[in-house]
PDB file of N, CA and C in Angstrom:
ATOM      1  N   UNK A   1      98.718  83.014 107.059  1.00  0.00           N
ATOM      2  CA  UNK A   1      98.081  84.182 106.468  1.00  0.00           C
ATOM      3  C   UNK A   1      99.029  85.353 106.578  1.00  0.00           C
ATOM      4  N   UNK A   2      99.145  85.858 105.446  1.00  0.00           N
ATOM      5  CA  UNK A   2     100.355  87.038 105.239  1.00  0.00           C
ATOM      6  C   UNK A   2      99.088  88.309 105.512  1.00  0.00           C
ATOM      7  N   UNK A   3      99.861  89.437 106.788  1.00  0.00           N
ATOM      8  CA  UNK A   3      99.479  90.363 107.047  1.00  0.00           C
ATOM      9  C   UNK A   3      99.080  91.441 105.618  1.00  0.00           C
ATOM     10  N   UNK A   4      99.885  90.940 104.447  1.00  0.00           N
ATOM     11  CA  UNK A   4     100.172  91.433 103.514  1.00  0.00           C
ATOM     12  C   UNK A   4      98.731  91.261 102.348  1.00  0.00           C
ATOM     13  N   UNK A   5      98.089  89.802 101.902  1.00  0.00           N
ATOM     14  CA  UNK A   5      97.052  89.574 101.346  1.00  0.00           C
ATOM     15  C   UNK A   5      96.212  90.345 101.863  1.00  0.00           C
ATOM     16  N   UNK A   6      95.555  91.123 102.173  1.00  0.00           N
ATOM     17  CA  UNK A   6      94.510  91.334 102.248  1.00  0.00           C
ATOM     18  C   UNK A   6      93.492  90.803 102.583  1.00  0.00           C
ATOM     19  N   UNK A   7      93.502  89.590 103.155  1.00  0.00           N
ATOM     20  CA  UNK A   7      92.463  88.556 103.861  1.00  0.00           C
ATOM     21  C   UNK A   7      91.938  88.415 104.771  1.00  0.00           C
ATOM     22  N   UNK A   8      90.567  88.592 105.438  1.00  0.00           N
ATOM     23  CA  UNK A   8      90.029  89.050 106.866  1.00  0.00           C
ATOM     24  C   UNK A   8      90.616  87.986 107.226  1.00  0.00           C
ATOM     25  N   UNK A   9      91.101  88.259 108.895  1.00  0.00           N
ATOM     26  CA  UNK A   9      91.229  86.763 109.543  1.00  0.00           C
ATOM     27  C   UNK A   9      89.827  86.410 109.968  1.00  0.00           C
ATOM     28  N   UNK A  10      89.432  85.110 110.163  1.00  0.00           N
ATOM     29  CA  UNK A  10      88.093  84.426 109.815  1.00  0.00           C
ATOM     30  C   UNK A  10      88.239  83.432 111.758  1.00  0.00           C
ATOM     31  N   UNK A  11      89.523  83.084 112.216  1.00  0.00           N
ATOM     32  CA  UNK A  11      89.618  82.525 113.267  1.00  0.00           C
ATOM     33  C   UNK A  11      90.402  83.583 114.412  1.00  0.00           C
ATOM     34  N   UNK A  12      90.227  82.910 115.287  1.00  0.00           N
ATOM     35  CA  UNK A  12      90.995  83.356 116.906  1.00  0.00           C
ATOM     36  C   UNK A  12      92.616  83.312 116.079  1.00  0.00           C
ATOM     37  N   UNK A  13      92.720  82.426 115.981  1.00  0.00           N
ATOM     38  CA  UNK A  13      94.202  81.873 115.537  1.00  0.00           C
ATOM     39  C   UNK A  13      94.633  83.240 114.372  1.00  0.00           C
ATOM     40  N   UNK A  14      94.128  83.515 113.511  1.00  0.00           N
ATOM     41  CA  UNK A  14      94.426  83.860 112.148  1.00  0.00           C
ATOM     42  C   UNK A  14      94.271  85.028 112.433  1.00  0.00           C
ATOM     43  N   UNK A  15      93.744  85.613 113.536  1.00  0.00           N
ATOM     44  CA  UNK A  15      93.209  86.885 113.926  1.00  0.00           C
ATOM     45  C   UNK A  15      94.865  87.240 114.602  1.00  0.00           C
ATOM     46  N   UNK A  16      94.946  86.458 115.423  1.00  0.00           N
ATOM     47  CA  UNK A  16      96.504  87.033 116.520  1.00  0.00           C
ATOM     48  C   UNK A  16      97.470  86.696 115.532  1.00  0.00           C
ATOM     49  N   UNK A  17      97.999  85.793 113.953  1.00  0.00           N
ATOM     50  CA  UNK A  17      99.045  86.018 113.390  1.00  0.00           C
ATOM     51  C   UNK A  17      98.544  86.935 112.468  1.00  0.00           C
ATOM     52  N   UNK A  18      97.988  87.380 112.226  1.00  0.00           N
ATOM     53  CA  UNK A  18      97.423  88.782 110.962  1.00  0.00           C
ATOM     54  C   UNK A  18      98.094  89.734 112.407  1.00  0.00           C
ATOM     55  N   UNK A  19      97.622  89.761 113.311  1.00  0.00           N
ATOM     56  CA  UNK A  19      97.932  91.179 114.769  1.00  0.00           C
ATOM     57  C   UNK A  19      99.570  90.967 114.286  1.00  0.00           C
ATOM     58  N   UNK A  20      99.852  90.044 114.606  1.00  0.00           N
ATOM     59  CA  UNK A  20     101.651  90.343 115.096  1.00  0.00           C
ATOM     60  C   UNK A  20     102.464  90.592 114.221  1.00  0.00           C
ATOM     61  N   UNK A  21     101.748  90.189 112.910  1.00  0.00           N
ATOM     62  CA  UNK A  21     102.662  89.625 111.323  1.00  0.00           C
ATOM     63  C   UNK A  21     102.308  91.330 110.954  1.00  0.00           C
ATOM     64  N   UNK A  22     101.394  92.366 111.343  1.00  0.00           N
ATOM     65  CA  UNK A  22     101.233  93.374 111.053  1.00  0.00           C
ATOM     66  C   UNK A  22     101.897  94.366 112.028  1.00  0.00           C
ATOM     67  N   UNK A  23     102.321  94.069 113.238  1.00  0.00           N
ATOM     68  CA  UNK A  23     103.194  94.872 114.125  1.00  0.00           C
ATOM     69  C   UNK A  23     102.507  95.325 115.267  1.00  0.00           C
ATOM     70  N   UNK A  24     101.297  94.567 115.377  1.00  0.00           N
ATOM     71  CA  UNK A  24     100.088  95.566 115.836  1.00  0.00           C
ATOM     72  C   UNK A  24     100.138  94.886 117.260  1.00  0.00           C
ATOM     73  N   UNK A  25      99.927  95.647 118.653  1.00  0.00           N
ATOM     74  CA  UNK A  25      99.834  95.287 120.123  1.00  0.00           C
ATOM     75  C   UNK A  25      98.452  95.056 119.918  1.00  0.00           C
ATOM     76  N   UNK A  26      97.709  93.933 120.950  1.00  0.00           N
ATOM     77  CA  UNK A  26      96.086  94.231 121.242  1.00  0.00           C
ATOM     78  C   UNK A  26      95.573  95.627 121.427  1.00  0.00           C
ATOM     79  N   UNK A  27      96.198  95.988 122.292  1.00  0.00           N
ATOM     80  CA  UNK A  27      95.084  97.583 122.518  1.00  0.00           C
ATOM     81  C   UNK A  27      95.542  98.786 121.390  1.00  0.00           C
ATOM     82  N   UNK A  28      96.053  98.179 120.424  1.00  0.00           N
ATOM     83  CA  UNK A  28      96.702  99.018 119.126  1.00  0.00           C
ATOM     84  C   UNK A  28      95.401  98.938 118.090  1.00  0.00           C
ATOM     85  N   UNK A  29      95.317  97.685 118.130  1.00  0.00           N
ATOM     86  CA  UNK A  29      94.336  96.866 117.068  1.00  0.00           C
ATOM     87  C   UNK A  29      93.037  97.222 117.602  1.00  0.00           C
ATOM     88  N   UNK A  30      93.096  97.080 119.302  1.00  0.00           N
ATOM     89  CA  UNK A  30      91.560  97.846 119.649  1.00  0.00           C
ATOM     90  C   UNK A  30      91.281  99.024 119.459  1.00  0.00           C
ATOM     91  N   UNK A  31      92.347  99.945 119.547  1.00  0.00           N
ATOM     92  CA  UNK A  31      92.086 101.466 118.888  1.00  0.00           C
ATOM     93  C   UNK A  31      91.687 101.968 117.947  1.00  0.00           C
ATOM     94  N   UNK A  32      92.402 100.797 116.662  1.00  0.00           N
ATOM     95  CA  UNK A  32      91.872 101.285 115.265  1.00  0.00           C
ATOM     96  C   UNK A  32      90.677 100.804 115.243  1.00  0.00           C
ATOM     97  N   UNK A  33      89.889  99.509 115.878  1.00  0.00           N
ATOM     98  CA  UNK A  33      88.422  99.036 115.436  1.00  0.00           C
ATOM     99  C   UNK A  33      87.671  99.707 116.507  1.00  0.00           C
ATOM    100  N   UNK A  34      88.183 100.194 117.455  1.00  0.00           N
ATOM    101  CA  UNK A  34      87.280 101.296 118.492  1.00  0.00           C
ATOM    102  C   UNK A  34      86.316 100.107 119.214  1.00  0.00           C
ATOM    103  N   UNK A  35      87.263  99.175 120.293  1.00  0.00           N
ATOM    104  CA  UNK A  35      87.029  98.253 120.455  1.00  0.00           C
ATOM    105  C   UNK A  35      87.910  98.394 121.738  1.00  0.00           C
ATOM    106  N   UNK A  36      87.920  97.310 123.115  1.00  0.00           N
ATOM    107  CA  UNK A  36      88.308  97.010 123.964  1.00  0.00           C
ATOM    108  C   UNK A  36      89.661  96.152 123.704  1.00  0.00           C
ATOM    109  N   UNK A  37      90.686  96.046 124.727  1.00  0.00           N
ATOM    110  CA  UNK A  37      92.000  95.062 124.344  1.00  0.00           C
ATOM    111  C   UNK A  37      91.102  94.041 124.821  1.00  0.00           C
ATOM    112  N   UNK A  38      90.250  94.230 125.474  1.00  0.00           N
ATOM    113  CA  UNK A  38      89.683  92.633 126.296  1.00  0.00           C
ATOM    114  C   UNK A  38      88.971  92.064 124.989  1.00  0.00           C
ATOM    115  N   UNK A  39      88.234  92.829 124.180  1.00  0.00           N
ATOM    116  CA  UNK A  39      87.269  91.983 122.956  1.00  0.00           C
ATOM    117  C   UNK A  39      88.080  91.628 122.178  1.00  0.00           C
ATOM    118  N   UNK A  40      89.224  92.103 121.572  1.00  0.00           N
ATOM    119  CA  UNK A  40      90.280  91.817 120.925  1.00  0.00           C
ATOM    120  C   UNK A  40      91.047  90.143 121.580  1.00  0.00           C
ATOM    121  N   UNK A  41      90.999  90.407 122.864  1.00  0.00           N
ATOM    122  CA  UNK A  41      91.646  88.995 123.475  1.00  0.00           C
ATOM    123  C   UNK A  41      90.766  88.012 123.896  1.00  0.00           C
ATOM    124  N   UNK A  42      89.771  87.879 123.547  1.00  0.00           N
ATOM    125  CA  UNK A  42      88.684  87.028 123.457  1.00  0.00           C
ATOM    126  C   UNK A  42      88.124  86.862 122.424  1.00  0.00           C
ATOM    127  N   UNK A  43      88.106  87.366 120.900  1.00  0.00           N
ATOM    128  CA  UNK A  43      88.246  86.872 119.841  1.00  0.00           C
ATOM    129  C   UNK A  43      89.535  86.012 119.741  1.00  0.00           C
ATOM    130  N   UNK A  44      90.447  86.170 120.058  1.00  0.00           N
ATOM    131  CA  UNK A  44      92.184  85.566 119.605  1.00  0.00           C
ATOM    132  C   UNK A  44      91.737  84.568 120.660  1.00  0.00           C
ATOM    133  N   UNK A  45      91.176  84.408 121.415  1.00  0.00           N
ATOM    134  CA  UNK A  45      91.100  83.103 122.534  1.00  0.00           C
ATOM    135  C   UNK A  45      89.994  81.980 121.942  1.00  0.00           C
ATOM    136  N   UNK A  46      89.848  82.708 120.802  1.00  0.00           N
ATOM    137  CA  UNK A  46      88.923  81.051 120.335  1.00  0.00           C
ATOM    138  C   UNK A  46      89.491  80.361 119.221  1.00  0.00           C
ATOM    139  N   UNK A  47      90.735  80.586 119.175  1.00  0.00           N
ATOM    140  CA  UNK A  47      91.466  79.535 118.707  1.00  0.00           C
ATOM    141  C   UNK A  47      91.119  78.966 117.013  1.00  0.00           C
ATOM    142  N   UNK A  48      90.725  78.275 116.550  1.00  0.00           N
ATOM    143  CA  UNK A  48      90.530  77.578 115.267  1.00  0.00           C
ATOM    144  C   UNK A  48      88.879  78.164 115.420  1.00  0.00           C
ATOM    145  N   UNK A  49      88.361  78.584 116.370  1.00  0.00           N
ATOM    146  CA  UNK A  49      87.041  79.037 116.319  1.00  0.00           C
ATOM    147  C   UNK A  49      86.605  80.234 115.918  1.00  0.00           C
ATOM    148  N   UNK A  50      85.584  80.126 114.754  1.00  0.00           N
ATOM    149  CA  UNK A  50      85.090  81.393 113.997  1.00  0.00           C
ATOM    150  C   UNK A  50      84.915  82.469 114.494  1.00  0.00           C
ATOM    151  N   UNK A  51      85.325  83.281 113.949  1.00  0.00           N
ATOM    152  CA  UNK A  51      84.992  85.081 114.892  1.00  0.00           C
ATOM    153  C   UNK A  51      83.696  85.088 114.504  1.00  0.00           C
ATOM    154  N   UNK A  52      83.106  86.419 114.876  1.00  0.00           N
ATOM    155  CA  UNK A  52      81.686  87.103 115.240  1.00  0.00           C
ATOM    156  C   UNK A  52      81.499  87.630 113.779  1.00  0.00           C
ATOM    157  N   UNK A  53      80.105  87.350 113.218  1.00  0.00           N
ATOM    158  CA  UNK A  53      79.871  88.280 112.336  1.00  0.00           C
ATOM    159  C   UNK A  53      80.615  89.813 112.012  1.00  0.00           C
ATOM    160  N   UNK A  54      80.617  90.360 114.090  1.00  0.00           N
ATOM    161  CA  UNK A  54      80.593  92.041 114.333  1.00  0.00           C
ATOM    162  C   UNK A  54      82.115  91.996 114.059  1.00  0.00           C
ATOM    163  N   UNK A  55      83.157  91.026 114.016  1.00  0.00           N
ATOM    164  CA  UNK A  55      84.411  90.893 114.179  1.00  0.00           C
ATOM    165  C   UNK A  55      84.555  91.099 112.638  1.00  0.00           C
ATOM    166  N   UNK A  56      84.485  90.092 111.753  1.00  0.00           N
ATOM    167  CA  UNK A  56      84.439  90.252 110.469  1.00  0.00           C
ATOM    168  C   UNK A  56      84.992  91.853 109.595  1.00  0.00           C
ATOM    169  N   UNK A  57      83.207  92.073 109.846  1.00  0.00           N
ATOM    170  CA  UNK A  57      82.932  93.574 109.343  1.00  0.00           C
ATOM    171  C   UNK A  57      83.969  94.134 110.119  1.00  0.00           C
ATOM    172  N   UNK A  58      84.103  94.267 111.427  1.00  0.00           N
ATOM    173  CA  UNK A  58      85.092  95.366 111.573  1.00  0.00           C
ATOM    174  C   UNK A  58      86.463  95.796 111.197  1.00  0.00           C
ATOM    175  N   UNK A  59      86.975  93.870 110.910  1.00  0.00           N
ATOM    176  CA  UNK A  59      88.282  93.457 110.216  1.00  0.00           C
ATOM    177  C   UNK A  59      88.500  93.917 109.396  1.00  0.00           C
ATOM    178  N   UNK A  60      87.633  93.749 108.180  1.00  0.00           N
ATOM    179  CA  UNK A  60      87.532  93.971 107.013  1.00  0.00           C
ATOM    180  C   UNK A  60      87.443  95.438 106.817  1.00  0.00           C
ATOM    181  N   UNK A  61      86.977  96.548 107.387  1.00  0.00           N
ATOM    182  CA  UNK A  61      87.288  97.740 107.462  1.00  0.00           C
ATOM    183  C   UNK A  61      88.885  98.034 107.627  1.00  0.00           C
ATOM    184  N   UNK A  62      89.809  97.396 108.166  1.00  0.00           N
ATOM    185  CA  UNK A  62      91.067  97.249 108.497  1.00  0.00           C
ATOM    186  C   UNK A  62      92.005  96.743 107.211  1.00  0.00           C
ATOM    187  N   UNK A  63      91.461  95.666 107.429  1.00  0.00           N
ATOM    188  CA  UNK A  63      92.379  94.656 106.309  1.00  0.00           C
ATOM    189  C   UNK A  63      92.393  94.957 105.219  1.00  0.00           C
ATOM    190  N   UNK A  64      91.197  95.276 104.462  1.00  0.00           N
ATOM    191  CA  UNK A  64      90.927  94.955 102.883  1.00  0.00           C
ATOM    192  C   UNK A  64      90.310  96.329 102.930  1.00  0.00           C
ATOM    193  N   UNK A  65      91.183  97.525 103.110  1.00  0.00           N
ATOM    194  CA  UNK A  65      90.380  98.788 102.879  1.00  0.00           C
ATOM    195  C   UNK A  65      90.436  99.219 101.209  1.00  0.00           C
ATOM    196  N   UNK A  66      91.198  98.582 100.239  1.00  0.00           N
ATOM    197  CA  UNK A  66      90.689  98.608  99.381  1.00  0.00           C
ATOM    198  C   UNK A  66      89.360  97.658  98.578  1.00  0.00           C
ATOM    199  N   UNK A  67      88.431  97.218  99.421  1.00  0.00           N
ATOM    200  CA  UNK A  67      87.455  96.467  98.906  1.00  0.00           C
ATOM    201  C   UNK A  67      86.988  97.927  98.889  1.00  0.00           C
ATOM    202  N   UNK A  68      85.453  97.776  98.123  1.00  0.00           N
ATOM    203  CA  UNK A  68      84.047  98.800  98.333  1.00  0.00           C
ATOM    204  C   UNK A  68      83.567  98.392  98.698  1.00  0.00           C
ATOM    205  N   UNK A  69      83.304  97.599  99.309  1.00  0.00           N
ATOM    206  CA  UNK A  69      82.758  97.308 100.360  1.00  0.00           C
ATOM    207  C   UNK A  69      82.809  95.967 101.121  1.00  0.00           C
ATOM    208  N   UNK A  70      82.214  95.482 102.561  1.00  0.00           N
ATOM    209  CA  UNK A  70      82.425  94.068 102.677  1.00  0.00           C
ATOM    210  C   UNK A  70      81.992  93.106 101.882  1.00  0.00           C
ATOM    211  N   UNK A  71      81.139  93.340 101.237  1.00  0.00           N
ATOM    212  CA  UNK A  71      80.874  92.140  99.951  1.00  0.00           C
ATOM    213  C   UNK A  71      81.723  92.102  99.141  1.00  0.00           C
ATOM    214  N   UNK A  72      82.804  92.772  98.855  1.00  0.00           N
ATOM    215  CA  UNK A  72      83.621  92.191  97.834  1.00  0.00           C
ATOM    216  C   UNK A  72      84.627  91.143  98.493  1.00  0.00           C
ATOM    217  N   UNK A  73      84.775  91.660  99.664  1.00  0.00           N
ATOM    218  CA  UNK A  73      85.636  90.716 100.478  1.00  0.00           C
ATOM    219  C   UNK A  73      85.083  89.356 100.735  1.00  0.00           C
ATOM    220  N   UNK A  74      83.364  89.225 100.979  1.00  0.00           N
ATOM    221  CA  UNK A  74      83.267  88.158 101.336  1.00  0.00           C
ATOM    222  C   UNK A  74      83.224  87.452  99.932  1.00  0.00           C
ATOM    223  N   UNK A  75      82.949  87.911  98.986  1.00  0.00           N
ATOM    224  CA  UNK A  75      82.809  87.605  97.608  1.00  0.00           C
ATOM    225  C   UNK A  75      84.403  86.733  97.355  1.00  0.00           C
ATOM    226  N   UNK A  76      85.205  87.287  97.407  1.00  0.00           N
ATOM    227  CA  UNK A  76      86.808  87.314  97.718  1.00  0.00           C
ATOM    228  C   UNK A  76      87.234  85.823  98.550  1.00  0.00           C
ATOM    229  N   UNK A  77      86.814  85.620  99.550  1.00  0.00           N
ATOM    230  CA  UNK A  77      87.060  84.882 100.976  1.00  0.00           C
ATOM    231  C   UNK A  77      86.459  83.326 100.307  1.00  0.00           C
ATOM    232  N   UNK A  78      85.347  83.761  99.925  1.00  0.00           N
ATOM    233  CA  UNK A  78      84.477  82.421  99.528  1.00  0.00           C
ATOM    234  C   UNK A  78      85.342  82.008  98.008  1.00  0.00           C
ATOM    235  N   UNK A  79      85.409  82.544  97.138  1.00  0.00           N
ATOM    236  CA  UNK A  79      86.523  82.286  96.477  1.00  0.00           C
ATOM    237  C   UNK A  79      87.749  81.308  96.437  1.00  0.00           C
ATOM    238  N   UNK A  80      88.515  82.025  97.533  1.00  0.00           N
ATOM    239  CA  UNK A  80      90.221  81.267  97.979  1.00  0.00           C
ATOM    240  C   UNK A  80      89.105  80.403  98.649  1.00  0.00           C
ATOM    241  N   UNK A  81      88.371  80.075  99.846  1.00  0.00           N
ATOM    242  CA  UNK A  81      88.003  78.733 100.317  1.00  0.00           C
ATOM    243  C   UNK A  81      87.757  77.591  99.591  1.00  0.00           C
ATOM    244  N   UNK A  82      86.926  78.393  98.418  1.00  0.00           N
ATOM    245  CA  UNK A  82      86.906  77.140  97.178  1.00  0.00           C
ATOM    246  C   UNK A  82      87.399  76.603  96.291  1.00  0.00           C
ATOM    247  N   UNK A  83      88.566  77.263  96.369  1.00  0.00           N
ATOM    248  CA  UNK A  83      89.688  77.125  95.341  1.00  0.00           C
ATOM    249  C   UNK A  83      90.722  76.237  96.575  1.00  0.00           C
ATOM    250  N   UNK A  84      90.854  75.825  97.560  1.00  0.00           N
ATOM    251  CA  UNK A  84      91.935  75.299  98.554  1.00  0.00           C
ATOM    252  C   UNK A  84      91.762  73.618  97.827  1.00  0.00           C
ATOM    253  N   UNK A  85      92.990  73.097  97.770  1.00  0.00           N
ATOM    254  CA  UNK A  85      92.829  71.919  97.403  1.00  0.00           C
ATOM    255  C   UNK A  85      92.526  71.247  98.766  1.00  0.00           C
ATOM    256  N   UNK A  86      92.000  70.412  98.354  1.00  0.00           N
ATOM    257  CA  UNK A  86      91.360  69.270  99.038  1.00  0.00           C
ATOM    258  C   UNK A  86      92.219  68.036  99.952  1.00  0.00           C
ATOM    259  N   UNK A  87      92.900  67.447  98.981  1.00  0.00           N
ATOM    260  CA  UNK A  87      93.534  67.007  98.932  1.00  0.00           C
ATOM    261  C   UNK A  87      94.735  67.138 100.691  1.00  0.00           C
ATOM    262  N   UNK A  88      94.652  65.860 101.441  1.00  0.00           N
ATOM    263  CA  UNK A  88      95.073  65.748 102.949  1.00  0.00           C
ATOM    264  C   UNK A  88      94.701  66.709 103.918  1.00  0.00           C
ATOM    265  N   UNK A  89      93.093  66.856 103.472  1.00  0.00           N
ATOM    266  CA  UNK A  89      92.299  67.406 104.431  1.00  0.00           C
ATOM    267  C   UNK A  89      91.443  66.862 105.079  1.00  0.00           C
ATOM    268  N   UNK A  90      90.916  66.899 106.257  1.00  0.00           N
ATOM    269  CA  UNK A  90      89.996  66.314 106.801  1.00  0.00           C
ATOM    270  C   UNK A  90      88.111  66.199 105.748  1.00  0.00           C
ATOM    271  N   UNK A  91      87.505  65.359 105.487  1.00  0.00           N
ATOM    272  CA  UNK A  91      86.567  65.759 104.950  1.00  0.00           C
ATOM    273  C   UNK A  91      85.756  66.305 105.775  1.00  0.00           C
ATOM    274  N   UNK A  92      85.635  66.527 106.801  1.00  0.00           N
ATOM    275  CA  UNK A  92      84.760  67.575 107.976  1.00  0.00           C
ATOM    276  C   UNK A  92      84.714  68.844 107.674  1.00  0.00           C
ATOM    277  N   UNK A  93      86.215  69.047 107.643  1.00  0.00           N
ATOM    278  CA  UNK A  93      86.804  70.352 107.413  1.00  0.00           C
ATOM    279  C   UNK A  93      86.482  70.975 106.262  1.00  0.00           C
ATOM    280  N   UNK A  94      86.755  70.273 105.161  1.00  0.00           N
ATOM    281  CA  UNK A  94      86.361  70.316 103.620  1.00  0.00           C
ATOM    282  C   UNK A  94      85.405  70.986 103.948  1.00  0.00           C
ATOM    283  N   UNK A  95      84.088  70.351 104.076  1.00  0.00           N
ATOM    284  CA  UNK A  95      82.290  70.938 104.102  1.00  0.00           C
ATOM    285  C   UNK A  95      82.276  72.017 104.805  1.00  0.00           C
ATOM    286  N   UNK A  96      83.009  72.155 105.910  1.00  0.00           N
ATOM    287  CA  UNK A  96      82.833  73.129 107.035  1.00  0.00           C
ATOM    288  C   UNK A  96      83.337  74.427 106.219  1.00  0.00           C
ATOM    289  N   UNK A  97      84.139  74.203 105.375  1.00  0.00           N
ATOM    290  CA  UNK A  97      84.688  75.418 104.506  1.00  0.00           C
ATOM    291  C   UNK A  97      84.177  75.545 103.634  1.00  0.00           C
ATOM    292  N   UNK A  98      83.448  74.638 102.694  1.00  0.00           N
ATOM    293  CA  UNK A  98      82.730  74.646 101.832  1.00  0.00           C
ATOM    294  C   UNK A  98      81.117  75.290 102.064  1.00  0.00           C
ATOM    295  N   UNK A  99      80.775  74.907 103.537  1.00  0.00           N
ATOM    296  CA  UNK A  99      79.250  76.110 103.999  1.00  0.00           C
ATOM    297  C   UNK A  99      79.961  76.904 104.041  1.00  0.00           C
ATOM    298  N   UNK A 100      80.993  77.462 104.928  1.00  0.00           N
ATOM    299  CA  UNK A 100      81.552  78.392 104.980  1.00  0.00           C
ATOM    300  C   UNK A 100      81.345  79.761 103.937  1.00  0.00           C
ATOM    301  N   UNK A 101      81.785  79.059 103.082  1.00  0.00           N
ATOM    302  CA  UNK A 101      81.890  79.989 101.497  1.00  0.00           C
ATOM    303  C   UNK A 101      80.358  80.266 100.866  1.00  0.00           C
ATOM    304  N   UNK A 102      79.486  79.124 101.168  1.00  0.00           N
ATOM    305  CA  UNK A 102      78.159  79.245 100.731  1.00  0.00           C
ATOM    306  C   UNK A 102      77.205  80.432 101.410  1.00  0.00           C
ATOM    307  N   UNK A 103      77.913  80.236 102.980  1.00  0.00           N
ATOM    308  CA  UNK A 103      77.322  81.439 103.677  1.00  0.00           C
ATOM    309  C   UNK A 103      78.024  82.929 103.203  1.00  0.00           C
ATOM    310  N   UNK A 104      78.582  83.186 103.075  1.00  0.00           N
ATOM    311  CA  UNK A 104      79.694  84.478 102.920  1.00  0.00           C
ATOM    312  C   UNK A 104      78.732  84.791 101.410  1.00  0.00           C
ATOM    313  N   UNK A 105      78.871  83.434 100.175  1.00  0.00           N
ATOM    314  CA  UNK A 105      78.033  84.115  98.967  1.00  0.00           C
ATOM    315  C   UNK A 105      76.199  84.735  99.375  1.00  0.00           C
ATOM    316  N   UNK A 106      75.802  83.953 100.687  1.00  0.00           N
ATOM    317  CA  UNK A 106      74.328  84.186 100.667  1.00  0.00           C
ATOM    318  C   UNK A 106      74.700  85.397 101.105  1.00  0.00           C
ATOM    319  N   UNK A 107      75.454  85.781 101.835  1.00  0.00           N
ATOM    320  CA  UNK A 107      75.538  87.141 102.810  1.00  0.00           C
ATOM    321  C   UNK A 107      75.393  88.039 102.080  1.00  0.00           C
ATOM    322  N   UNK A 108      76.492  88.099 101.304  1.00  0.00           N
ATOM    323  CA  UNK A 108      76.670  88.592  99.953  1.00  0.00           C
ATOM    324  C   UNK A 108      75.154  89.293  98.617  1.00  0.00           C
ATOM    325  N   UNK A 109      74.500  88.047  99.135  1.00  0.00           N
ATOM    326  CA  UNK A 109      73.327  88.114  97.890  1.00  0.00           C
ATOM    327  C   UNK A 109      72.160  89.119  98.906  1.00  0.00           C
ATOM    328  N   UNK A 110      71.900  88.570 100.120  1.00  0.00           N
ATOM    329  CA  UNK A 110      71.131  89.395 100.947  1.00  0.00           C
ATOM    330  C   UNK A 110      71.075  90.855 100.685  1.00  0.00           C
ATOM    331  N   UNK A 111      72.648  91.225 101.082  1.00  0.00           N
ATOM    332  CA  UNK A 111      72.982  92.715 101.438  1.00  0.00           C
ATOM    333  C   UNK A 111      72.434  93.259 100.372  1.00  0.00           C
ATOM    334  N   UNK A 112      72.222  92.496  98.974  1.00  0.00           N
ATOM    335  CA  UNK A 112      72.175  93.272  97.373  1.00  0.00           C
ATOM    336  C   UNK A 112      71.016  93.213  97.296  1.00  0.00           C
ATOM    337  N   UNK A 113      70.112  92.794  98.296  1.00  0.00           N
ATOM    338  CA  UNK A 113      68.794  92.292  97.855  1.00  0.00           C
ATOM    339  C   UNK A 113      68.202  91.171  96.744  1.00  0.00           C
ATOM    340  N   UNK A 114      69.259  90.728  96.820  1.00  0.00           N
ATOM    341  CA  UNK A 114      69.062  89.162  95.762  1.00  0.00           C
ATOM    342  C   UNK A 114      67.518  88.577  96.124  1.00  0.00           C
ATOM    343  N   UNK A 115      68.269  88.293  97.863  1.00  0.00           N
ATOM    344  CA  UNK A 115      67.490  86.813  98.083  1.00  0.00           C
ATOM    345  C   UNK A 115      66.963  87.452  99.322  1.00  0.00           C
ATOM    346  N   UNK A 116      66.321  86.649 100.321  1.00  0.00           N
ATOM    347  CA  UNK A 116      65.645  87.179 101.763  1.00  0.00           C
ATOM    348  C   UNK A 116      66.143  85.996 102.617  1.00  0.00           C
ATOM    349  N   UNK A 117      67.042  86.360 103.737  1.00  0.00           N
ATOM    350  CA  UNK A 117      67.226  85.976 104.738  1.00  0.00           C
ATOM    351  C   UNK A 117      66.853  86.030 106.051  1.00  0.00           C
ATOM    352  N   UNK A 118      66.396  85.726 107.025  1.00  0.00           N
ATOM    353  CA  UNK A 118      65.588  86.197 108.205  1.00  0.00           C
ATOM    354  C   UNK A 118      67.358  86.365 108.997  1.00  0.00           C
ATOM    355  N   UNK A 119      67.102  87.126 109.677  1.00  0.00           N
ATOM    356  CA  UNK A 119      68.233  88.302 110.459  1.00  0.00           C
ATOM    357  C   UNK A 119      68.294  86.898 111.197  1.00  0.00           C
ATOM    358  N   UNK A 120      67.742  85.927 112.364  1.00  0.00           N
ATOM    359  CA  UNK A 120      67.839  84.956 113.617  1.00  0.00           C
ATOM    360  C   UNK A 120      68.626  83.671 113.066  1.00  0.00           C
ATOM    361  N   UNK A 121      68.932  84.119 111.391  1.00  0.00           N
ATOM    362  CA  UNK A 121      69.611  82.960 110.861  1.00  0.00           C
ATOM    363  C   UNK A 121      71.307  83.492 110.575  1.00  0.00           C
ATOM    364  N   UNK A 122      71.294  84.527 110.951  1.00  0.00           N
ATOM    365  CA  UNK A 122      72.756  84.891 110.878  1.00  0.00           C
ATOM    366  C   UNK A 122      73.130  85.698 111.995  1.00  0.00           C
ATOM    367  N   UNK A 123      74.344  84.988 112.513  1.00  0.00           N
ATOM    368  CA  UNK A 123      74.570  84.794 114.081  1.00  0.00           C
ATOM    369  C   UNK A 123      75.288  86.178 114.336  1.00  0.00           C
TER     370      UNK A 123
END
C-alpha cells in the first residue's frame, strides 16, 4: 500500500507500512489522530488483523482528506476489494474480502439512511 493512494489502512500490518512509507513516528501519527503512541501500537500489533471501526474513521480523516466524507472512502475501499483478482488466493480470504466490501457498502447505506442496522451489529 503506497502512502501515496489514498487508501485507509484496513490492517495492523498496512497501518505501520502506510506510518513509515509516509515518514510518520508513532507518537507523530498519534498527534495528528489525537490519540495515544500506545493505541497507535496496538492497532499495528494486530498484524493481518482488522483495525477498529474507531481506527478506520479516524484514518480516513488522515488519509483520504480529500473524500467528503467517510462514505466515499468506504464506497472507494469496497470497490478495489472487488475488483482484486482472485486468482492464487486463498478462497477463505476471497469471502473474507468479499464480506468485507459488503459490510463497508451496508455501512455506507446506513449512514444515508438507506437501510436500518442495529448499532450491536457493528463492532
Amino acid at each position: 500500500m503506497s502512502a501515496n493512494q489514498g487508501l485507509v489502512p484496513r490492517t495492523g500490518e498496512e497501518l505501520r507500512s502506510w506510518r513509515v512509507e509516509a515518514g510518520l513516528i508513532q507518537s507523530e501519527l498519534a498527534r495528528r489522530l489525537n490519540l495515544t503512541k500506545r493505541t497507535i501500537g496496538n492497532w499495528e500489533q494486530r498484524g493481518t488483523g482488522e483495525l477498529p471501526p474507531k481506527a478506520i474513521r479516524r484514518l480516513t480523516e488522515i488519509v483520504s482528506p480529500g473524500a467528503t466524507d467517510v462514505h466515499e472512502t468506504w464506497v472507494a475501499e469496497a470497490e478495489r476489494i472487488l475488483t482484486v483478482p482472485m486468482e492464487g488466493r486463498d478462497h477463505v480470504e476471497v469471502v473474507a474480502e468479499q464480506l468485507r466490501a459488503i459490510g463497508l457498502l451496508l455501512l455506507d447505506k446506513r449512514q444515508r439512511g438507506m437501510i436500518s442496522i442495529p448499532d450491536a451489529w457493528i463492532g
